[in-house]
N, C-alpha and C. Protein backbone atom coordinates (compact mmCIF):
# COMPACT_ATOMS: atom_id res chain seq x y z
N UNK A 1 0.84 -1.17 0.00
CA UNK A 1 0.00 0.00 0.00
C UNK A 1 0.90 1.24 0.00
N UNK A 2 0.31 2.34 -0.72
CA UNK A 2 1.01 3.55 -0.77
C UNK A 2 1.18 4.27 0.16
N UNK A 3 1.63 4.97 0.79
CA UNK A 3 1.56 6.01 1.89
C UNK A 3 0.55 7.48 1.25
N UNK A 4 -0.04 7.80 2.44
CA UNK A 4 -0.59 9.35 1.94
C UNK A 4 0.38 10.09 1.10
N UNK A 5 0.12 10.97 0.54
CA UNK A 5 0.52 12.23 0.01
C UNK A 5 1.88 11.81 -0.85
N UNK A 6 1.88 10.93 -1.20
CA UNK A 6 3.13 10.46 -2.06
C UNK A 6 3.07 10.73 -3.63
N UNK A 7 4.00 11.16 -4.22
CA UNK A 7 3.31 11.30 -5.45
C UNK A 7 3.34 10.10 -6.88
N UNK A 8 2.35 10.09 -7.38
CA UNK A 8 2.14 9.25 -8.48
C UNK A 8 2.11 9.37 -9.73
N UNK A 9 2.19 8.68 -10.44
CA UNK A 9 2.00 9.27 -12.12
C UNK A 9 0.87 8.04 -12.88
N UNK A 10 0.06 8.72 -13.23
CA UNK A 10 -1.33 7.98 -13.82
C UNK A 10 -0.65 7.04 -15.10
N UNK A 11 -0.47 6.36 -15.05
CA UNK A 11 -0.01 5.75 -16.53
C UNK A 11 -0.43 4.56 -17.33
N UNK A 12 -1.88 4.01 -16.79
CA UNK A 12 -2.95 3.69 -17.36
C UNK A 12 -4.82 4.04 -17.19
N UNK A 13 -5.38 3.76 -17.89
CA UNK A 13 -6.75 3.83 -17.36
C UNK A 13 -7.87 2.70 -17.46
N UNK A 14 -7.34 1.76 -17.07
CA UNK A 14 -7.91 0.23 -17.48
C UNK A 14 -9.60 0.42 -17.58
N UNK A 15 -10.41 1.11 -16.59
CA UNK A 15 -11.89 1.15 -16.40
C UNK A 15 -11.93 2.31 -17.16
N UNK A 16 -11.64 3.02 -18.32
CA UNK A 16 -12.30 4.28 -18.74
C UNK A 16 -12.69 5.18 -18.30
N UNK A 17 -12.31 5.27 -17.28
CA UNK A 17 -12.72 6.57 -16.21
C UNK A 17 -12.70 7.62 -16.39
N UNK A 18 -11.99 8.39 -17.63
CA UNK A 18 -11.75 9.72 -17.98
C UNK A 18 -10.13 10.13 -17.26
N UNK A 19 -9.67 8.82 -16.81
CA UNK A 19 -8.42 9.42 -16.35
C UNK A 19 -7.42 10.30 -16.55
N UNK A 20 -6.53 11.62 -16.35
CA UNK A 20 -5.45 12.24 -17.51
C UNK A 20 -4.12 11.58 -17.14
N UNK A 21 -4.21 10.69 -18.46
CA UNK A 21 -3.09 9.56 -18.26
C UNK A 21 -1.76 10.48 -18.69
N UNK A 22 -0.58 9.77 -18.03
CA UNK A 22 0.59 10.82 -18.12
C UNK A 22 1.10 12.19 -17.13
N UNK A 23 -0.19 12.47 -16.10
CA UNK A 23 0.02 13.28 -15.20
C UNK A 23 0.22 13.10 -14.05
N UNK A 24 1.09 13.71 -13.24
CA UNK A 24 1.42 13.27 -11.70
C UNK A 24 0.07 13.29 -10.91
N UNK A 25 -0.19 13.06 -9.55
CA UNK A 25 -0.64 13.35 -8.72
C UNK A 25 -0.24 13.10 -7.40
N UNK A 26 -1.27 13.12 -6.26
CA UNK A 26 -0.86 12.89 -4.99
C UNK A 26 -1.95 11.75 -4.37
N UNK A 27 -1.64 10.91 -3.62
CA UNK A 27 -2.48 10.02 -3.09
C UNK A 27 -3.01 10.59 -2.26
N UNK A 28 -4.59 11.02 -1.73
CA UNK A 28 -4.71 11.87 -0.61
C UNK A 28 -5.36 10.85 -0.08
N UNK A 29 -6.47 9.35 -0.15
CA UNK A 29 -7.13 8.88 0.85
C UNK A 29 -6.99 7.46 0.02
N UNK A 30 -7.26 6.44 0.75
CA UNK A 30 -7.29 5.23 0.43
C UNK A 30 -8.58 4.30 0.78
N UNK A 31 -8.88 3.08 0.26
CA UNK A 31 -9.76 2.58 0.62
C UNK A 31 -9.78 1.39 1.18
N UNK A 32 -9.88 0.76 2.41
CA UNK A 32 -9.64 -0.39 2.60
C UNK A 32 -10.50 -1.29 2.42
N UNK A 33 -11.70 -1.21 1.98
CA UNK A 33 -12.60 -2.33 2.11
C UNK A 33 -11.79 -3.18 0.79
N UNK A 34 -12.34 -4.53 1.06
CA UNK A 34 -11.63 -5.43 0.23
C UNK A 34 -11.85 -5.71 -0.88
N UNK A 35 -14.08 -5.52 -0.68
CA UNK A 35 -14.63 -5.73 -2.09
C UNK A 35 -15.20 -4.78 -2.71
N UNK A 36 -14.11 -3.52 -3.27
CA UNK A 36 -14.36 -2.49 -3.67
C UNK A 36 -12.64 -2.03 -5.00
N UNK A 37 -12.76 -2.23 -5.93
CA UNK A 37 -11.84 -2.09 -6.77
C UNK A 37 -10.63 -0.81 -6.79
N UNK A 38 -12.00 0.18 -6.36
CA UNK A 38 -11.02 1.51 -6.46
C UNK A 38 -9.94 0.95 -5.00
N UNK A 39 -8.93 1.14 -5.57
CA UNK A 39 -8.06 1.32 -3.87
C UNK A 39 -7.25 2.88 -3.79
N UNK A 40 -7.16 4.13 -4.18
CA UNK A 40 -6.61 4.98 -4.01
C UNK A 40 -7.46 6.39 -4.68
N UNK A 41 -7.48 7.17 -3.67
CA UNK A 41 -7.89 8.71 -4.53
C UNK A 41 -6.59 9.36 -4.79
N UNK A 42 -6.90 9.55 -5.91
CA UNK A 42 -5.80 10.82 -6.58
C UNK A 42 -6.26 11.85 -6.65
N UNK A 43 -5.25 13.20 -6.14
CA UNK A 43 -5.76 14.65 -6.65
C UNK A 43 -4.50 14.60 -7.83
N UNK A 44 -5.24 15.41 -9.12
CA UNK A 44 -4.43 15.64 -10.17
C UNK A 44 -4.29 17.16 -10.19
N UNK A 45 -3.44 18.10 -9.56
CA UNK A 45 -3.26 19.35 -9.70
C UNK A 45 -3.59 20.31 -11.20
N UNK A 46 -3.08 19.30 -11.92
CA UNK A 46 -3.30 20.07 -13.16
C UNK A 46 -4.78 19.88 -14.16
N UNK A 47 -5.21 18.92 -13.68
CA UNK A 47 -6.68 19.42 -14.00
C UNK A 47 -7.85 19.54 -12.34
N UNK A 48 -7.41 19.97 -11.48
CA UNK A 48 -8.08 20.39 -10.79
C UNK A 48 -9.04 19.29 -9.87
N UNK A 49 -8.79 18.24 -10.26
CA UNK A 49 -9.75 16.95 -9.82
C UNK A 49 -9.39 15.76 -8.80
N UNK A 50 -10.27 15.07 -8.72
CA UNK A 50 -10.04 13.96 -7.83
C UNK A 50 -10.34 12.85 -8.64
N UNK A 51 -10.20 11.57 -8.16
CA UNK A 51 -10.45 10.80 -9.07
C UNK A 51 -9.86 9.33 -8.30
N UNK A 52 -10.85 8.64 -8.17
CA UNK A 52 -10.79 7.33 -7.74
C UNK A 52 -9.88 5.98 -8.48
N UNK A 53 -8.81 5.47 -8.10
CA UNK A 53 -7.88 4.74 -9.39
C UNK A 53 -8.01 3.35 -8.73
N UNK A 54 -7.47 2.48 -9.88
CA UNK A 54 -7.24 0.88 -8.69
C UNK A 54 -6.20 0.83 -9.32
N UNK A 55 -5.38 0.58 -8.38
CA UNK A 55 -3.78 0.06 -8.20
C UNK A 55 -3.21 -0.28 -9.18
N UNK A 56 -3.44 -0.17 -10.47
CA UNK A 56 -2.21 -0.61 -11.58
C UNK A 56 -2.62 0.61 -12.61
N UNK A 57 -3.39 1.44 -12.26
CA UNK A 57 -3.63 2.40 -13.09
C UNK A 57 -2.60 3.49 -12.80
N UNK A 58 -1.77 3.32 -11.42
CA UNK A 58 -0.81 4.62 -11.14
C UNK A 58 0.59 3.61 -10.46
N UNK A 59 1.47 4.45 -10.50
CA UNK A 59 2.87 3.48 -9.99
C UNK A 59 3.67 5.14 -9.51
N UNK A 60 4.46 4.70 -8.29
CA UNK A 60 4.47 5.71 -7.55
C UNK A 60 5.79 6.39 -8.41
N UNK A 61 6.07 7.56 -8.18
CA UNK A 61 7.00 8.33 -8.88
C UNK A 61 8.52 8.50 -7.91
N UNK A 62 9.94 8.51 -8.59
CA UNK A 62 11.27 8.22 -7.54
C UNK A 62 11.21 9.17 -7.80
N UNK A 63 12.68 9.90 -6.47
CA UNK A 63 12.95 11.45 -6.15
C UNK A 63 13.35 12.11 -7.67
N UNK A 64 14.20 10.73 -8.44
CA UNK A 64 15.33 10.95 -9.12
C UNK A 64 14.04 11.20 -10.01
N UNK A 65 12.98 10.81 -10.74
CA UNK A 65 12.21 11.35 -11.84
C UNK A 65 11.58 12.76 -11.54
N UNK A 66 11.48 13.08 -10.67
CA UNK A 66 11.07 14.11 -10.36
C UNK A 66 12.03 15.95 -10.39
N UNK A 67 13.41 15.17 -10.10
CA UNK A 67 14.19 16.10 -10.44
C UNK A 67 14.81 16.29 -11.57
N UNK A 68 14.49 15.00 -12.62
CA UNK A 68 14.78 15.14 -13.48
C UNK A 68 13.90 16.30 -14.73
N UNK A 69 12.23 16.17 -14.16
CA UNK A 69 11.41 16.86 -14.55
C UNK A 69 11.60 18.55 -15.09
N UNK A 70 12.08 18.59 -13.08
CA UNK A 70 12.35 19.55 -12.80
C UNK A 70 13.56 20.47 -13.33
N UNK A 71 14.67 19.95 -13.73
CA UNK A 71 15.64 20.59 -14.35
C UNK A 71 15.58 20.60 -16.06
N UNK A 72 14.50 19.81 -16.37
CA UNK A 72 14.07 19.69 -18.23
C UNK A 72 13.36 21.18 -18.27
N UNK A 73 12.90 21.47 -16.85
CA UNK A 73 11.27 22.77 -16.60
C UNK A 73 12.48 23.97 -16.82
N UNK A 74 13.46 24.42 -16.11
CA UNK A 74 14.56 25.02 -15.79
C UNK A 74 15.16 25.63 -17.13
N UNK A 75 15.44 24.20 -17.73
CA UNK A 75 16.71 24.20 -18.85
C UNK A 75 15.31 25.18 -20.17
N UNK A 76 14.12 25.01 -20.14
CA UNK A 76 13.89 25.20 -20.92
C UNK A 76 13.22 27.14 -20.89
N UNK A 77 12.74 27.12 -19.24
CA UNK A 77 12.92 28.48 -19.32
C UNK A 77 13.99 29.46 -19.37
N UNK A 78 15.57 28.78 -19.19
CA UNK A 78 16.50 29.10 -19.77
C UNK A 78 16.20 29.76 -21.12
N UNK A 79 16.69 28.66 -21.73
CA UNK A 79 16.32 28.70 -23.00
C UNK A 79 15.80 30.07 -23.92
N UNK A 80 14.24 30.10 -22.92
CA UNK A 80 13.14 31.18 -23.23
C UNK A 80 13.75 32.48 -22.91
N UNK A 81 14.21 32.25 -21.86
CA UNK A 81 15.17 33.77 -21.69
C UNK A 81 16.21 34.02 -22.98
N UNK A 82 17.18 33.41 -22.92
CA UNK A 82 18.46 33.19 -24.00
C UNK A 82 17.58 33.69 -24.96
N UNK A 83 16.90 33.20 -25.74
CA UNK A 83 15.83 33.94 -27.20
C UNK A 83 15.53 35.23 -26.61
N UNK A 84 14.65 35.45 -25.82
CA UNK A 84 14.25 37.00 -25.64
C UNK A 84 15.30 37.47 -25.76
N UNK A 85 16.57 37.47 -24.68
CA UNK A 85 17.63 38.78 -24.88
C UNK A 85 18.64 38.46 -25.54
N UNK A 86 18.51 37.78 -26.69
CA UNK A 86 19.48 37.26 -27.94
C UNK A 86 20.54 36.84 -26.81
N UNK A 87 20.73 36.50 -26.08
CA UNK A 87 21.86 35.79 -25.37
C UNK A 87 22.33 34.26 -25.53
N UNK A 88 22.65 34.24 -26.88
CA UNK A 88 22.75 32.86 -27.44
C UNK A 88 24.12 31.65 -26.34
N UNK A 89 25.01 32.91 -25.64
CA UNK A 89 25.56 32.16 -25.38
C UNK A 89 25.53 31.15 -24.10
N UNK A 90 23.91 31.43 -23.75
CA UNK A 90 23.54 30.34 -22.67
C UNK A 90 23.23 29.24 -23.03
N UNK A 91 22.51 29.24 -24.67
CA UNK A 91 21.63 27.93 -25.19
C UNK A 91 23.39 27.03 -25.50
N UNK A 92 24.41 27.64 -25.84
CA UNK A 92 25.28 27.25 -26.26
C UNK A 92 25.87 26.10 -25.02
N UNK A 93 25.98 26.76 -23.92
CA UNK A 93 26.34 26.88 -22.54
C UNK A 93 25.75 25.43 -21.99
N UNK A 94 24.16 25.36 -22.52
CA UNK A 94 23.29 24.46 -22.06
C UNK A 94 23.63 22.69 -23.07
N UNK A 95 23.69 23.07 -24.28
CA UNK A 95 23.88 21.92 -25.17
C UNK A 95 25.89 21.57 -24.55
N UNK A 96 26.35 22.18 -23.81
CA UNK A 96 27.63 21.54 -23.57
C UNK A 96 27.55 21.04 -22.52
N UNK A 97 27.05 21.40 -21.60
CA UNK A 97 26.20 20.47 -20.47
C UNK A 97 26.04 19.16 -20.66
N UNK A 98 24.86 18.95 -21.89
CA UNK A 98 24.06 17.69 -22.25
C UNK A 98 25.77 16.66 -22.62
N UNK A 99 26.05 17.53 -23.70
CA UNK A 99 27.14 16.71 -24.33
C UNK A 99 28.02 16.10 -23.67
N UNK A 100 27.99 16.30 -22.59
CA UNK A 100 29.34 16.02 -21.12
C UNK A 100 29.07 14.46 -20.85
């Protein structure tokens, strides 16, 4: 069983539920009865919802994917800057990074 507030990533939707497959969430409540399929509520931040899952529809997310996310989010508002103030020599800066 998952722990509360852990985060997850939806990455099937076996019952058609309207799930948004591909998006993180957080486990906020669980269900223990036995003869009841859903076993986990998800809040999905980015569409605003809740949403009842059973256990193979989400698989929990490591620190390491998460920071990886997070520095793709970074590198790319980089990026967005570097274009606005023609400062090419960050995008330059950034692809020697990767190449390392």
């Amino acid at each position: 069983m998952l722990p509360l507030m852990s985060r997850v990533l939806i990455q099937s939707d076996t019952l058609n539920l309207g799930l948004p497959v591909g998006k993180e969430g957080y486990i906020i409540a669980y269900n223990r009865q036995v003869d009841v399929a859903y076993r986990y509520l998800v809040r999905v931040p980015a569409v605003q919802k809740e949403f009842w899952v059973i256990e193979q529809d989400i698989r929990p997310l490591k620190e390491s994917e998460t920071v990886e996310d997070y520095s793709k989010a970074a590198e790319d508002v980089l990026i967005d800057v570097a274009l606005q103030t023609r400062q090419f020599d960050i995008i330059k800066q950034l692809k020697w990074k990767k190449n390392k």
